[in-house]
Protein backbone atom coordinates (compact mmCIF):
# COMPACT_ATOMS: atom_id res chain seq x y z
CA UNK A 1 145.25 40.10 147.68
CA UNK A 2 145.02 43.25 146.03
CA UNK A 3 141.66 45.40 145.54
CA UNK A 4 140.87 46.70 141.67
CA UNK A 5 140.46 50.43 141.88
CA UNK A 6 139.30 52.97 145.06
CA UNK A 7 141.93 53.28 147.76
CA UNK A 8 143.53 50.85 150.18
CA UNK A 9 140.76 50.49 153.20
CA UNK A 10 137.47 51.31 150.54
CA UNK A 11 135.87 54.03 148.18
CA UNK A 12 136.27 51.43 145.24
CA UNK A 13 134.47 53.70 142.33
CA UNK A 14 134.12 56.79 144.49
CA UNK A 15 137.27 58.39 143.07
CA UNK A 16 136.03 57.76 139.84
CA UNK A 17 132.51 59.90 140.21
CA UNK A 18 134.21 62.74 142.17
CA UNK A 19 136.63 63.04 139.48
CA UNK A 20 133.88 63.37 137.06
CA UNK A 21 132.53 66.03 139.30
CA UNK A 22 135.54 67.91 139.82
CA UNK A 23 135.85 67.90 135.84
CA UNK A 24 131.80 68.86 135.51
CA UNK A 25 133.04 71.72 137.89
CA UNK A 26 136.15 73.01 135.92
CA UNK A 27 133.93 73.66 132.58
CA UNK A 28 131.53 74.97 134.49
CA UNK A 29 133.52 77.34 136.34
CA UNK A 30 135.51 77.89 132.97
CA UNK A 31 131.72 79.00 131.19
CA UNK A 32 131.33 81.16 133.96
CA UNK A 33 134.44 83.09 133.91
CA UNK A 34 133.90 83.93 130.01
CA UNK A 35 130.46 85.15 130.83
CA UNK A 36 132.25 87.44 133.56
CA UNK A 37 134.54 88.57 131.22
CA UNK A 38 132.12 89.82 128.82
CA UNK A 39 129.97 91.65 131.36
CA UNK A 40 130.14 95.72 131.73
CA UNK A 41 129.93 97.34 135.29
CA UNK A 42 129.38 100.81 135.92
CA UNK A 43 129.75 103.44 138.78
CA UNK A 44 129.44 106.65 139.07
CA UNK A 45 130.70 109.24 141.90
CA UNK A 46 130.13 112.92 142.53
CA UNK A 47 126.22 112.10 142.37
CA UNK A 48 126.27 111.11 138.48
CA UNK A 49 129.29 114.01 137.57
CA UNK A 50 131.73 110.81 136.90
CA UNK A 51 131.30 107.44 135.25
CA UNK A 52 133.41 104.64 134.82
CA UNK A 53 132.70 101.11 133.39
CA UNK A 54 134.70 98.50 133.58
CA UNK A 55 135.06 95.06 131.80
CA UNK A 56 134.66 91.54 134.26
CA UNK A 57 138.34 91.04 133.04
CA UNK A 58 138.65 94.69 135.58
CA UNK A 59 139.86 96.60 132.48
CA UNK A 60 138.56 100.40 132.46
CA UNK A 61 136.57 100.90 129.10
CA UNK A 62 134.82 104.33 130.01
CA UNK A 63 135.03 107.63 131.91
CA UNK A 64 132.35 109.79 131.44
CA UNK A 65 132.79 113.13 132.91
CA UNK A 66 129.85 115.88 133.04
CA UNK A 67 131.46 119.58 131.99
CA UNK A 68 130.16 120.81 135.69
CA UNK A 69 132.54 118.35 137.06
CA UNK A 70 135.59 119.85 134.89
CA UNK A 71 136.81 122.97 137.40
CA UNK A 72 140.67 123.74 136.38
CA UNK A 73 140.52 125.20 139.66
CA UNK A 74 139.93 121.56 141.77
CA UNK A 75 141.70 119.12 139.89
CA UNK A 76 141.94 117.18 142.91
CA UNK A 77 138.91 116.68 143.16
CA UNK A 78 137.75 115.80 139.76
CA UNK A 79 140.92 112.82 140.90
CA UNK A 80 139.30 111.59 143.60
CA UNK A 81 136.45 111.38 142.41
CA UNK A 82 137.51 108.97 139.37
CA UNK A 83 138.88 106.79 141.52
CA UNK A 84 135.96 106.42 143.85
CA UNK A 85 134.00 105.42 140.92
CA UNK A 86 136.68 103.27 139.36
CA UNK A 87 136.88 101.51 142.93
CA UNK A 88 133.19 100.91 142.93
CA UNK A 89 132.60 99.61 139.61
CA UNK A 90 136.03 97.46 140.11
CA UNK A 91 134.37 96.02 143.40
CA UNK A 92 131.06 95.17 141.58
CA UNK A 93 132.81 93.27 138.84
CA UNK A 94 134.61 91.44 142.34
CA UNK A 95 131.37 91.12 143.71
CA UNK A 96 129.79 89.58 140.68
CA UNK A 97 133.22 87.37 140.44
CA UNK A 98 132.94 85.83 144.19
CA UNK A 99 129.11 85.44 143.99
CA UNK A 100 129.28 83.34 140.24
CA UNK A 101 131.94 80.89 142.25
CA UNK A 102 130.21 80.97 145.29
CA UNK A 103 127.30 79.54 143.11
CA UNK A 104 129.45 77.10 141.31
CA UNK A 105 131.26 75.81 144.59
CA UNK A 106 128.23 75.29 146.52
CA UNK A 107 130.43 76.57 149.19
CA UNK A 108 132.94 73.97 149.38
CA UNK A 109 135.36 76.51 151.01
CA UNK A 110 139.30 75.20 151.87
CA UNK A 111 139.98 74.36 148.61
CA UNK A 112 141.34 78.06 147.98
CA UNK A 113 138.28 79.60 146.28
């Protein structure tokens, strides 16, 4: 005798609903991503001298420098401290990235999210 549906030993229908769910979860986590995309995050370094904001798809769309900041003399510095607020506003959009999933997964965890 064979069984209609479900796997061999039971779940008859189960497969069915969590299929559905995994589907539910896919748009959902689809909606979300757009929304991330579309969202701005800023940081600034040097208390306020440098500004960078960056796109959720972790694309740079600004660097505002105060003249103060601008010393011909300490380029280096003016360096570093673009990347410290590139790194920060690049973490926040990661940040904002891990905590929409984390949302969305209800912290399923081992599935590689």
């Amino acid at each position: 005798m064979s069984r209609r549906g479900g796997f061999p030993g039971g779940m008859p229908g189960n497969m069915s609903n969590l299929m559905k769910q995994a589907q539910k979860m896919q748009r959902q986590m689809e909606e979300q991503q757009k929304a991330l995309e579309e969202q701005k995050f800023t940081a600034a370094a040097g208390g306020g001298a440098v500004e960078v904001t960056v796109s959720g798809k972790r694309e740079i769309l600004e660097v505002c420098l105060k003249p103060e900041v601008v010393d011909p003399e300490d380029i280096e510095m003016l360096q570093d401290l673009i990347i410290a607020a590139t790194n920060e506003a690049l973490k926040k959009a990661e940040e904002a990235s891990a905590a929409a999933m984390s949302s969305l997964t209800g912290g399923l965890g081992g599935f590689g999210m």
